[in-house]
Protein backbone atom coordinates (compact mmCIF):
# COMPACT_ATOMS: atom_id res chain seq x y z
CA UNK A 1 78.15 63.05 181.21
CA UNK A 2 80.58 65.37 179.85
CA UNK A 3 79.14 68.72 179.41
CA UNK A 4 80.68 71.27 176.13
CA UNK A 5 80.96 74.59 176.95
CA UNK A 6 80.17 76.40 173.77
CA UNK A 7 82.50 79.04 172.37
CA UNK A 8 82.52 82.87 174.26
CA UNK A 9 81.33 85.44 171.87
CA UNK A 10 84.99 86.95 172.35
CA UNK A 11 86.39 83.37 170.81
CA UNK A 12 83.58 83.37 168.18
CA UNK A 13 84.86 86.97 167.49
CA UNK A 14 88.08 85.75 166.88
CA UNK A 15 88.12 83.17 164.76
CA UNK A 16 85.76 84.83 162.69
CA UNK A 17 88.39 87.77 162.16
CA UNK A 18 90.87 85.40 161.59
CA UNK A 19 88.83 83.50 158.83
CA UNK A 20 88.23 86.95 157.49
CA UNK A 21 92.02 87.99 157.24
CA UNK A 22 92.51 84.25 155.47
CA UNK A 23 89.91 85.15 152.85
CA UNK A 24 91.46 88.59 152.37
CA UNK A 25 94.81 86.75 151.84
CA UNK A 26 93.41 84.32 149.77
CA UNK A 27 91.64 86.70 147.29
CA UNK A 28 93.85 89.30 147.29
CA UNK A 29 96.51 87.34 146.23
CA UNK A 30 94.30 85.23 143.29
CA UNK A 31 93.69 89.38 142.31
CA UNK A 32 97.19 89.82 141.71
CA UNK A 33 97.72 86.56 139.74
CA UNK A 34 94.75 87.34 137.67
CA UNK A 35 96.50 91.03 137.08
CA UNK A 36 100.05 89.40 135.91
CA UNK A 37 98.10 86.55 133.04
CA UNK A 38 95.93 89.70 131.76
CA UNK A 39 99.21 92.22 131.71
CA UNK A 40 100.30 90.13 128.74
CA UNK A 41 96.94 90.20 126.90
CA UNK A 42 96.60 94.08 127.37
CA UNK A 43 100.14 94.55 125.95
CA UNK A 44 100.04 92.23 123.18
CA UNK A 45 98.44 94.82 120.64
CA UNK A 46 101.00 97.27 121.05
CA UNK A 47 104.05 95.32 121.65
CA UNK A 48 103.33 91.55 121.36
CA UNK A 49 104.10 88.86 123.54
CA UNK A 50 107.65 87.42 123.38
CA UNK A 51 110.11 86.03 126.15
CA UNK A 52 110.89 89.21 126.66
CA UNK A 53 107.39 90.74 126.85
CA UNK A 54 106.56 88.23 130.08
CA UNK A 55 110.08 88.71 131.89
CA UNK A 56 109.11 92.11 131.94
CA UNK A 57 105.52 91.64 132.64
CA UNK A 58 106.65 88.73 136.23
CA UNK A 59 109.85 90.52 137.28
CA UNK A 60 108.09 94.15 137.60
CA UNK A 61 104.83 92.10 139.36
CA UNK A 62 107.67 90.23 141.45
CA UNK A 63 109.37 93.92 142.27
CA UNK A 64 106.54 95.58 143.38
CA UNK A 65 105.42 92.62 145.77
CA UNK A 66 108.60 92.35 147.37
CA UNK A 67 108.33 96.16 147.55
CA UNK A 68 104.98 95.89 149.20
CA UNK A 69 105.93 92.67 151.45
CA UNK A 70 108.50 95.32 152.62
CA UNK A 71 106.55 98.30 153.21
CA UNK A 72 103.89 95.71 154.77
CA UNK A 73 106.02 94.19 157.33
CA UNK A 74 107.58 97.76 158.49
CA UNK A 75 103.50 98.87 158.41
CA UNK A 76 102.74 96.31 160.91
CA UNK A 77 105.27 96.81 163.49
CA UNK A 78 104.90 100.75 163.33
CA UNK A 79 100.72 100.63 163.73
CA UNK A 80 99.58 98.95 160.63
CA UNK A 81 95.81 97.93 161.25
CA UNK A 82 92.81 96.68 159.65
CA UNK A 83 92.24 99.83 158.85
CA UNK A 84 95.99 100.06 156.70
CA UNK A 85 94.42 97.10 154.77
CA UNK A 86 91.22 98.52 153.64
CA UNK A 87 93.66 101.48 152.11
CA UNK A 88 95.86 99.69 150.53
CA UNK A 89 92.71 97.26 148.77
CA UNK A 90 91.06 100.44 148.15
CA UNK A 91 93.81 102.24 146.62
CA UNK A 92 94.40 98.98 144.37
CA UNK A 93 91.25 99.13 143.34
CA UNK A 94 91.51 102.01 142.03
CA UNK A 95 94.92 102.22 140.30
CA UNK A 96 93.18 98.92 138.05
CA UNK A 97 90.37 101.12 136.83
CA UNK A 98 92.70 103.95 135.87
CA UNK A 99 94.54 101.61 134.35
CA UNK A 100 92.46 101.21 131.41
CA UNK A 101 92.14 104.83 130.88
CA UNK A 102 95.73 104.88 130.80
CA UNK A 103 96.33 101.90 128.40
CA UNK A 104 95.49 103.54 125.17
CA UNK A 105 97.23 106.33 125.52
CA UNK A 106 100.34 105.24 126.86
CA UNK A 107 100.63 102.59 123.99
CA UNK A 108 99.89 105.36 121.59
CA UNK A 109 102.64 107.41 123.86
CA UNK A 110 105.34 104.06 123.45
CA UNK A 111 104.66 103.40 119.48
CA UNK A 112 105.17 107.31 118.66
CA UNK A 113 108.50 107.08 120.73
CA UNK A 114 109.78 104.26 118.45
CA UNK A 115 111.40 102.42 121.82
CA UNK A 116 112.65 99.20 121.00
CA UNK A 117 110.10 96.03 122.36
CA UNK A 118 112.10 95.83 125.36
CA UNK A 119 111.50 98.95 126.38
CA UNK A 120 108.15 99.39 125.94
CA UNK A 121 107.21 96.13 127.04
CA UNK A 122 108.90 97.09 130.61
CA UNK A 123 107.73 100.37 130.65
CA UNK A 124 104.35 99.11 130.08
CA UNK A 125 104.27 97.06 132.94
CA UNK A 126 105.89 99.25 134.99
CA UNK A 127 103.36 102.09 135.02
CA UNK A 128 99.99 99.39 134.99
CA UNK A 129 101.35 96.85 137.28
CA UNK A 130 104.24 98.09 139.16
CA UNK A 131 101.68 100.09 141.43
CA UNK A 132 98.33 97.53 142.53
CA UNK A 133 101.13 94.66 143.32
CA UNK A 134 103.13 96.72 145.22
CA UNK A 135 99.65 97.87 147.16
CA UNK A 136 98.11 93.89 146.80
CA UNK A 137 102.06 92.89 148.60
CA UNK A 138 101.03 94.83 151.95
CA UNK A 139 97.95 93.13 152.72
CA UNK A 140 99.88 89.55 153.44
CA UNK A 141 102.25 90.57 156.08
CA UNK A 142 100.27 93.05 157.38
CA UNK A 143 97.32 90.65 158.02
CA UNK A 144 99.60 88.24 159.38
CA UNK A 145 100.54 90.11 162.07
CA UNK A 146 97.40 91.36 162.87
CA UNK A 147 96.73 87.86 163.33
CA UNK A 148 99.89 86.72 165.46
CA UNK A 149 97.87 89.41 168.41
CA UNK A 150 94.97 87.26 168.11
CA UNK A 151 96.28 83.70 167.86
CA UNK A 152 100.12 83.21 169.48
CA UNK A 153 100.51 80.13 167.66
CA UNK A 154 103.01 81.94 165.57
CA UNK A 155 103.88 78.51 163.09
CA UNK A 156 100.58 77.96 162.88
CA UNK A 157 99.47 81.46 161.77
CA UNK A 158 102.25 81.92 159.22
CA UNK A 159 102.26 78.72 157.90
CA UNK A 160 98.29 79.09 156.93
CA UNK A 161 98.62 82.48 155.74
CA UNK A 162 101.39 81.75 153.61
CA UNK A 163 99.76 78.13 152.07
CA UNK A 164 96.83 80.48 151.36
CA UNK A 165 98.38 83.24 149.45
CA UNK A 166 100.02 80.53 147.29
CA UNK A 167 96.87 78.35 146.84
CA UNK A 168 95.28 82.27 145.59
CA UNK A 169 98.21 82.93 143.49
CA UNK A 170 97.50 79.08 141.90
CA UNK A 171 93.68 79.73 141.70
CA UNK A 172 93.94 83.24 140.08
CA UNK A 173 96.25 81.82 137.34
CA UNK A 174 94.00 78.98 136.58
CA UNK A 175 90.82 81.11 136.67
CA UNK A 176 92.46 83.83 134.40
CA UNK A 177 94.54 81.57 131.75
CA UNK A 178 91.56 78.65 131.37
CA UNK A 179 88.18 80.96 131.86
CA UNK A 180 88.35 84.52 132.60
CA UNK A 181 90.02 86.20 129.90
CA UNK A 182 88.19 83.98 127.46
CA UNK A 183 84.58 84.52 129.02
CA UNK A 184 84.50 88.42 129.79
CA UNK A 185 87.31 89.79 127.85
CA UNK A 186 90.49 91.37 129.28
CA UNK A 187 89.45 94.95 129.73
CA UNK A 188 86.44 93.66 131.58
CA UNK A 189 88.25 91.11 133.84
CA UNK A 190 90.61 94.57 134.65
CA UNK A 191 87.54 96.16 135.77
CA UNK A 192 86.40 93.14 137.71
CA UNK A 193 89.67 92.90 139.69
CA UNK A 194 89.59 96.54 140.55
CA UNK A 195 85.57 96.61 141.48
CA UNK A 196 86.34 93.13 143.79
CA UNK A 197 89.87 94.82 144.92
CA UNK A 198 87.26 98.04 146.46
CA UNK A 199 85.02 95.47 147.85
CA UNK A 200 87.72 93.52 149.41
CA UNK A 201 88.51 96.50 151.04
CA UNK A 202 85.34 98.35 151.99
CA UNK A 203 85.21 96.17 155.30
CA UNK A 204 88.30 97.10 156.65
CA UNK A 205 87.33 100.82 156.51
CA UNK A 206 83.96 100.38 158.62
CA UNK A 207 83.69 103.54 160.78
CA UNK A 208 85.97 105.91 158.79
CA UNK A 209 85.21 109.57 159.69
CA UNK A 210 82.05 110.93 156.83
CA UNK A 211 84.48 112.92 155.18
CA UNK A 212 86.76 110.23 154.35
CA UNK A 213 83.52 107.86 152.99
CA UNK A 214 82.48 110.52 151.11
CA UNK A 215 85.90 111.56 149.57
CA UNK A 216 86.19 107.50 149.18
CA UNK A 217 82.77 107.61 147.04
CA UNK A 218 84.09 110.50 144.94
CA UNK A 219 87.27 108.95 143.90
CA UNK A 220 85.41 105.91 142.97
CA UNK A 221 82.58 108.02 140.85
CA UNK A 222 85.77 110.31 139.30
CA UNK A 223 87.48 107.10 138.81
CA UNK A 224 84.88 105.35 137.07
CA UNK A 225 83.38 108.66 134.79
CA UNK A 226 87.69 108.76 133.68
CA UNK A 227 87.25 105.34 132.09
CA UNK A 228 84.42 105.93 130.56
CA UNK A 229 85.22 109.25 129.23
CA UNK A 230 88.47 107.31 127.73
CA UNK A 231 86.50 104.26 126.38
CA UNK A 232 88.65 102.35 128.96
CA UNK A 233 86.42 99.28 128.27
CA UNK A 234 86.55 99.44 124.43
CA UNK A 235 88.77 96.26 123.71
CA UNK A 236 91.06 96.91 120.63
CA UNK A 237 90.56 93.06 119.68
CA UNK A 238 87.70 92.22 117.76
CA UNK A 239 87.70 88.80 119.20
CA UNK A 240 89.83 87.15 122.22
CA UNK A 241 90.57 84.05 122.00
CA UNK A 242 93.41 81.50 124.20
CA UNK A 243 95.89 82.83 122.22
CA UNK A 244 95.98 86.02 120.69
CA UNK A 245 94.15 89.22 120.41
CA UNK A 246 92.91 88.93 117.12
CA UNK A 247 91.51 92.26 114.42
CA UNK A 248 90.58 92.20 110.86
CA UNK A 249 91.88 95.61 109.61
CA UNK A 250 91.27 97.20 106.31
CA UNK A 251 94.24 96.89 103.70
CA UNK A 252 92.73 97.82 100.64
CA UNK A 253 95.40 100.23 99.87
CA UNK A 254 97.70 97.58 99.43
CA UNK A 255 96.33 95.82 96.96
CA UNK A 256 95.98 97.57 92.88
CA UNK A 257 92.14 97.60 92.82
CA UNK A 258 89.03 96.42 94.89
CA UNK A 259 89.08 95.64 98.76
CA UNK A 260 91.47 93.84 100.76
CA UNK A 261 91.68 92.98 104.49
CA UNK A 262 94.66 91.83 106.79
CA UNK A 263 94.56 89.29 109.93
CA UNK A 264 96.50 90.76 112.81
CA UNK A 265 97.03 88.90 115.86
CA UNK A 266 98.27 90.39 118.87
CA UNK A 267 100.44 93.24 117.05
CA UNK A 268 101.88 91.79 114.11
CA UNK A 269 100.12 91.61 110.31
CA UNK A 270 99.89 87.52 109.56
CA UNK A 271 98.13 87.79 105.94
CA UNK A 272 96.32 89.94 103.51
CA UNK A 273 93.75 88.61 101.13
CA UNK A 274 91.60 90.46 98.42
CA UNK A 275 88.08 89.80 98.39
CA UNK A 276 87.15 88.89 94.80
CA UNK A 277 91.03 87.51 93.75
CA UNK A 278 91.78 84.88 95.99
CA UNK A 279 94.99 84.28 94.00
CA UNK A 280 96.36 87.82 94.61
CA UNK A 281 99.06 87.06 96.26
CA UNK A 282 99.49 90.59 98.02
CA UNK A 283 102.54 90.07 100.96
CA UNK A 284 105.44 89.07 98.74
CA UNK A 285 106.34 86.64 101.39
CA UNK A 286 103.49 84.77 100.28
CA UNK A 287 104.17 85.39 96.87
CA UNK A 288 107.10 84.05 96.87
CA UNK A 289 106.45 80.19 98.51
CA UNK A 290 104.04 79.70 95.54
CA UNK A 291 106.27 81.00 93.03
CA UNK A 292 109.26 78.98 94.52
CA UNK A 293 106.87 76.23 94.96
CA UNK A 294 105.82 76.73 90.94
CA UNK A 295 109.48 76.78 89.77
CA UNK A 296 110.57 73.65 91.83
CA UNK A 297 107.38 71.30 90.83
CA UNK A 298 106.54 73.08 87.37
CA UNK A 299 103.61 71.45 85.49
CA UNK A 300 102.96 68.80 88.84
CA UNK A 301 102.02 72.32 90.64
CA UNK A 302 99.04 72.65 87.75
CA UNK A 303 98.01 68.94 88.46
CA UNK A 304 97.63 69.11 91.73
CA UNK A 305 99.72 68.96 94.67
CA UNK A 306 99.96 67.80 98.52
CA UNK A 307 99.98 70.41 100.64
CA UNK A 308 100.60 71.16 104.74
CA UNK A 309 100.46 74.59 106.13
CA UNK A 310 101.86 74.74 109.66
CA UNK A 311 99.76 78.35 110.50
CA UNK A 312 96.77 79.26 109.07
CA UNK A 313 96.81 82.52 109.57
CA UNK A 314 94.70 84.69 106.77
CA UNK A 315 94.88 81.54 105.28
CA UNK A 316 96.37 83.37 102.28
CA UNK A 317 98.10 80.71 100.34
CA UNK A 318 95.50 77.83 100.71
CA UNK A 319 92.38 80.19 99.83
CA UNK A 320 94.91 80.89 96.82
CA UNK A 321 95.72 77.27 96.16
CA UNK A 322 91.98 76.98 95.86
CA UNK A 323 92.20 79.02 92.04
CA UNK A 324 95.89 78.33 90.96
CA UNK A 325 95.88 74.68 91.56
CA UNK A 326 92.30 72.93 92.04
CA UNK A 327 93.24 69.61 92.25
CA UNK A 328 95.66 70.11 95.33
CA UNK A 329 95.09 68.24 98.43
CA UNK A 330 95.27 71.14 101.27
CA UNK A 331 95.96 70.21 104.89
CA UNK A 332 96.56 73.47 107.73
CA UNK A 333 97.22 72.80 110.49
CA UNK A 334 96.00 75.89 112.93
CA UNK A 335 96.21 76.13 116.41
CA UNK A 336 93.74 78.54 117.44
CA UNK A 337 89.85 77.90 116.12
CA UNK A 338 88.85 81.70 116.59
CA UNK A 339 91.48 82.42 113.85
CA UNK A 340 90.00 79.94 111.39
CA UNK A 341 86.44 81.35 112.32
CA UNK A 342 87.49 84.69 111.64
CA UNK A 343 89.22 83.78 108.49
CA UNK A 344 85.73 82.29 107.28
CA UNK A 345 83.64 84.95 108.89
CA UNK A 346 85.60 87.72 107.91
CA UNK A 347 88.17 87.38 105.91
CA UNK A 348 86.42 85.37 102.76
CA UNK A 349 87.81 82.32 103.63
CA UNK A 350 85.58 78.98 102.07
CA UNK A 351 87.28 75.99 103.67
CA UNK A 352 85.41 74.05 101.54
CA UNK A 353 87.77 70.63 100.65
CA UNK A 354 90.40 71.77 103.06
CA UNK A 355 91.35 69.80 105.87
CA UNK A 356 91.72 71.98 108.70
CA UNK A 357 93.15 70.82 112.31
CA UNK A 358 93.16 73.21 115.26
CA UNK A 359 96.42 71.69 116.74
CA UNK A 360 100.13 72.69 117.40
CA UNK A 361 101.68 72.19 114.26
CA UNK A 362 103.97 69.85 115.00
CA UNK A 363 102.11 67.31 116.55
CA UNK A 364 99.78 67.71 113.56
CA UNK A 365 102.40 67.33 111.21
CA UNK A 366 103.40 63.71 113.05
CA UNK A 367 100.11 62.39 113.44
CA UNK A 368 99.24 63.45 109.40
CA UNK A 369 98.59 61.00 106.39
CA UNK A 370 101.97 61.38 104.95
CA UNK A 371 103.06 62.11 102.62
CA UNK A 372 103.21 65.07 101.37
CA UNK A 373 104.51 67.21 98.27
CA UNK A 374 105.08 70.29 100.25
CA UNK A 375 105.21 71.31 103.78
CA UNK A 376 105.32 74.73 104.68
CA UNK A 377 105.88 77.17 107.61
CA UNK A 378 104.20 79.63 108.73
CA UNK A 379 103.71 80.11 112.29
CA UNK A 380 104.75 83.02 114.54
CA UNK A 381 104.58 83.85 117.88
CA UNK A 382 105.19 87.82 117.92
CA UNK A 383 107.82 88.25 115.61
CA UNK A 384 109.76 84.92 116.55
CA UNK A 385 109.01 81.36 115.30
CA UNK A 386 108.05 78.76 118.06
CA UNK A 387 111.18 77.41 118.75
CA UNK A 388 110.20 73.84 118.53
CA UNK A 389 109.24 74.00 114.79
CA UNK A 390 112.95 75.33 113.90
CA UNK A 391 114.78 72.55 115.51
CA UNK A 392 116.85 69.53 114.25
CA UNK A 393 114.15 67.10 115.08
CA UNK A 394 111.52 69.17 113.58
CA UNK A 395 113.38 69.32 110.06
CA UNK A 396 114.05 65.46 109.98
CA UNK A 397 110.60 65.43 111.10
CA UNK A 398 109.52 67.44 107.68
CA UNK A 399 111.56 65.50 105.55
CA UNK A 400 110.16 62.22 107.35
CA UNK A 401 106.75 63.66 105.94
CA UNK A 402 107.88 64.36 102.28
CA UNK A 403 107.62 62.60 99.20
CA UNK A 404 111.30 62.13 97.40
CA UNK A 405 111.87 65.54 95.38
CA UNK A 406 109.23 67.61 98.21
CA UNK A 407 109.88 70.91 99.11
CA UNK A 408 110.36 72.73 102.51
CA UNK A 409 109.19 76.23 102.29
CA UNK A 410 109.17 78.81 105.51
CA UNK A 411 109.34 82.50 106.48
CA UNK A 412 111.25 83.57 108.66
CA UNK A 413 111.47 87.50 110.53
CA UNK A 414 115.21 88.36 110.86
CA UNK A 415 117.41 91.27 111.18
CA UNK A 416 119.35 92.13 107.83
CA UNK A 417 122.31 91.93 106.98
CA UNK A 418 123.48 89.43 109.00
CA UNK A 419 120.24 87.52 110.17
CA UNK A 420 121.59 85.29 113.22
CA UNK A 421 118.43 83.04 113.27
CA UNK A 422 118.31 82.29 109.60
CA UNK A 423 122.11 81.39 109.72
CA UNK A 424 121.40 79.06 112.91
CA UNK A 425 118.08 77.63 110.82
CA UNK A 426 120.53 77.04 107.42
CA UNK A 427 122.68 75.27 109.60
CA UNK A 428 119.67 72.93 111.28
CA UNK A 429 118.20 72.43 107.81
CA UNK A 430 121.64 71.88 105.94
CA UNK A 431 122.01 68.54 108.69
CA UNK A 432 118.84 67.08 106.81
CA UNK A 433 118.83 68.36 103.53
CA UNK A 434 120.78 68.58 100.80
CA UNK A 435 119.87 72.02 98.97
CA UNK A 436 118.95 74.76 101.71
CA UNK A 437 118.30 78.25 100.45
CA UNK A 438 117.39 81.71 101.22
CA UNK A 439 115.41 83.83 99.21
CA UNK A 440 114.65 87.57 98.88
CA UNK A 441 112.40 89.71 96.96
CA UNK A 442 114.63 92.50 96.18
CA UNK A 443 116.81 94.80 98.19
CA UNK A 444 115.14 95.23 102.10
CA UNK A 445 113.47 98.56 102.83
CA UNK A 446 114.20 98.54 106.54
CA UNK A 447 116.52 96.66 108.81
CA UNK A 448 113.75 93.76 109.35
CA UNK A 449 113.51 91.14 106.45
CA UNK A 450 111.08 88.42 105.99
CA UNK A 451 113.27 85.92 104.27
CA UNK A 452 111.93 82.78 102.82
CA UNK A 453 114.34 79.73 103.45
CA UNK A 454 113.58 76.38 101.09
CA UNK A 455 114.50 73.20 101.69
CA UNK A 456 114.86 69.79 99.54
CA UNK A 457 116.87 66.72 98.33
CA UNK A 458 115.76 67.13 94.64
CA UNK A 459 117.94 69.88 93.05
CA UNK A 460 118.35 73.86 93.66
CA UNK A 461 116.70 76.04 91.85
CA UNK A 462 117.75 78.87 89.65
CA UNK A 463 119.43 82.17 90.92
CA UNK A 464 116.70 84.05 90.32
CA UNK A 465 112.85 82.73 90.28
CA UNK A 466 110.15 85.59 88.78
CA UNK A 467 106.76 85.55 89.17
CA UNK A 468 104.17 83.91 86.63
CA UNK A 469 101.60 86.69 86.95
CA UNK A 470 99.62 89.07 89.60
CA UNK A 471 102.84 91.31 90.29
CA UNK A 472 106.17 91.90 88.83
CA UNK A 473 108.13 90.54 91.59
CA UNK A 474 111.24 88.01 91.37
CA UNK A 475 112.89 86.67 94.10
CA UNK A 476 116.95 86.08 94.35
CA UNK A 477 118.65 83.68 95.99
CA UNK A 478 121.01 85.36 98.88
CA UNK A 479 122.16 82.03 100.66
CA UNK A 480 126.06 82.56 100.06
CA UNK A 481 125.99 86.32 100.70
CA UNK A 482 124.11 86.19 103.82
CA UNK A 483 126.12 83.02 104.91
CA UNK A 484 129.70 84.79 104.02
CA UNK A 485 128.72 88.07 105.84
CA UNK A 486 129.13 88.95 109.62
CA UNK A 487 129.09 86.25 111.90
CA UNK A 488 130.24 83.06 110.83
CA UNK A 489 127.70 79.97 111.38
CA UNK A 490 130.22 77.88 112.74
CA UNK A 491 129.82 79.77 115.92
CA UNK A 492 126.03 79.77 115.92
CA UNK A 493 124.27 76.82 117.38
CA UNK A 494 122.80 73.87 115.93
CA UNK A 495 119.03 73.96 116.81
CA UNK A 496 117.76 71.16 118.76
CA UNK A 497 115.17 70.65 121.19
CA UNK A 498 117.23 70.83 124.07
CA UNK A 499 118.88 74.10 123.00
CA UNK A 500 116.96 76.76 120.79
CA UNK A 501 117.53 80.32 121.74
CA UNK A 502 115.58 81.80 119.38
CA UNK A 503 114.48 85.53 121.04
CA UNK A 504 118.80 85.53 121.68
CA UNK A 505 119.42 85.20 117.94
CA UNK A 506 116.56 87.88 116.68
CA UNK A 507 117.60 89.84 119.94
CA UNK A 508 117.78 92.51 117.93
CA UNK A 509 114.64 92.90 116.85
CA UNK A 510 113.29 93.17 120.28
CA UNK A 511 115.93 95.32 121.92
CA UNK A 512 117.98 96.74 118.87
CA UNK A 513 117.17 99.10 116.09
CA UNK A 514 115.59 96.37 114.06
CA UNK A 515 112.49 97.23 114.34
């Protein structure tokens, strides 16, 4: 009978500390993860989210944990102990809280400056972020060494510790981009990574002379009474949803009389709409589709016509639509259902006889009862369109939707006066259509235009198309000037799926003057 000598304490001992250093890996690293999806969340009301926005946001997260794999390694073979990775944790802990008493004030700091997106977007990271990965990046290497003393299978050990910082990384994305952020609200998850980052650490530092524990406790009560002092936890979003920060803001002064209110998600002002005149068509933007829309139909516009929105938004136009033309068959097409709820909630939206769907717009826009009288754009992420809804196969996809004579309507943010993107979206549309226009509502106020581009095979409208009522706006059309000045279009691309570089062509909107 063979007899099995159960474990020495000493082996017990072990394995349990090396369990313990996987765990501290593991978590640490999900931390970090969770720290890089919420840096684009926290920044979105003050700069948005672009391309741009999340280079920033993964190559500073990516500098400071090289930075701290460095500092870690050179740690461990100078000293570094368990007691090196309690003060690191610690320290990380704490940099997260402060971070929120920091936000609000820096991104006050960053709009008053008037730095380009760019810049603030990479500052911002820098000063939240740059810091707690750097501290997160010791923990790995320094815990991996700490375990090559105890275990001298040295594959074995590194191969496990580095599987389990990537399996962290993996679960903190997950647990941050499908539930966390969603469920408690970024400011809140911030708070939560810092409180576990403490208690992650607080092991480490067992028998720590009483001075240091109590100067420990003290930065931690300081730490805390900062944030709250600041209103560190006082979310500027009145409601978070998978994809945007979303406010309803007072714009009553913008309208001639009574009480208005504007959508804005993340940063950027999608929609005004006036509480008791639906068909005030405040952002001239707006304005304009329906009066271009009214000048290409005429009297079919009073009968009634098909409509799909790709954006809800405020739902501006539709409510509108609602009043100026009854008998028209709306369709919107909306990604995100916390925007529609707000629009009802909030922003007198009655989607009575609408059809809304909460999908990308595009694969709406395939998968809808075609066809339709009018089809028209109005989705933006940041400043930039989606690329895939500017593309070749997108426009032959709209015109694959229309009725003979329909109309293609967008809006489009460019730099004036020589908008890049619009040229390159011209070009796309001019491969599909036969009459593709720009349009502007007198001469731009700043370097940054919304332009409204049309699209159709019926016929080209007018030079000029004024409004029928609620302000005394017209709208010119600017398609040969805009085309003959500055770069040529011949040497802008043709926008396809495969090739759509739309944050290169508005480039200057994000890291030129344009603003």
């Amino acid at each position: 009978m063979t007899v099995i000598e159960p474990p020495s304490v000493s082996e017990t001992a072990v394995k349990r500390t090396l369990n313990g250093y996987a765990l501290t890996v593991f978590l640490s690293s999900a931390l970090l993860l969770v720290l890089e999806i919420v840096a684009g969340r926290l920044v979105a009301p003050y700069v948005g989210v672009s391309l741009y926005t999340w280079t920033s946001i993964i190559g500073v997260i990516l500098a400071g944990l090289s930075l701290g794999n460095w500092i870690g390694g050179v740690w461990a073979d100078r000293g570094g102990s368990g007691r090196s990775v309690g003060m690191v944790l610690v320290a990380g802990g704490l940099y997260c809280i402060l971070s929120l008493a920091m936000l609000d004030a820096l991104g006050a700091a960053l709009q008053a400056s008037g730095a380009t997106l760019l810049t603030a977007s990479f500052v911002f990271a820098s000063v939240l972020f740059f810091v707690p990965a750097a501290l997160i990046g010791v923990v790995t290497p320094l815990l991996t060494t700490l375990s090559l003393r105890l275990d001298d299978r040295a594959g074995h050990v590194i191969g496990r510790m580095h599987a389990l910082a990537a399996v962290g990384s993996i679960s903190g994305t997950f647990a941050a981009g499908y539930w966390l952020v969603q469920a408690l609200g970024t400011r809140t998850v911030v708070l939560t990574t810092g409180l576990l980052l403490l208690a992650l650490g607080a092991p480490f530092l067992r028998g720590i002379h009483r001075a240091a524990q109590v100067l420990l406790v003290v930065a931690v009560l300081a730490t805390g009474l900062l944030v709250g002092l600041r209103q560190g936890l006082a979310s500027s979003c009145d409601r978070e949803s998978s994809y945007f920060c979303i406010r309803v803001v007072d714009q009553s002064a913008d309208a001639p009389f009574g009480e208005a209110r504007g959508l804005v998600l993340d940063h950027l002002l999608h929609g005004i709409n006036h509480r008791d005149q639906p068909a005030m068509l405040i952002a001239p933007y707006v304005h304009g589709i329906d009066e271009l829309a009214y000048a290409h139909f005429g009297e079919r516009y009073d009968a009634g016509l098909r409509w799909f929105f790709a954006g809800g938004g405020a739902y501006t136009q539709p409510r509108a639509l609602q009043v100026l033309s009854p008998d028209s068959q709306i369709t919107v097409a909306e990604l995100d259902p916390a925007v529609t709820r707000t629009a009802v909630e909030r922003l007198y939206l009655n989607p009575d006889g609408m059809q809304i769907v909460h999908r990308d717009a595009r694969l709406a826009l395939l998968d809808a009862e075609a066809p339709f009288d009018v089809v028209v754009g109005d989705v933006f992420h940041d400043v930039a369109i989606p690329y895939h809804l500017v593309t070749k196969e997108f426009a032959a996809l709209v015109k694959a939707r229309l009725r003979p004579g329909g109309l293609y309507a967008m809006n489009v943010v460019d730099a004036f006066p020589d908008p890049l993107l619009i040229k390159a979206i011209v070009k796309t549309l001019a491969s599909e259509f036969s009459y593709v226009d720009l349009w502007m509502e007198g001469p731009p106020e700043a370097a940054r235009v919304t332009f409204i581009v049309t699209a159709s095979d019926a016929r080209q409208l007018p030079k000029t198309v004024a409004a029928r009522g609620s302000f005394p706006r017209s709208w010119t059309r600017m398609t040969e000037d805009l085309m003959a000045f500055g770069r040529s279009p011949r040497t802008l691309p043709l926008l396809t799926d495969n090739y759509a570089p739309v944050e290169r062509l508005i480039s200057d909107l994000l890291i030129g003057d344009a603003r």
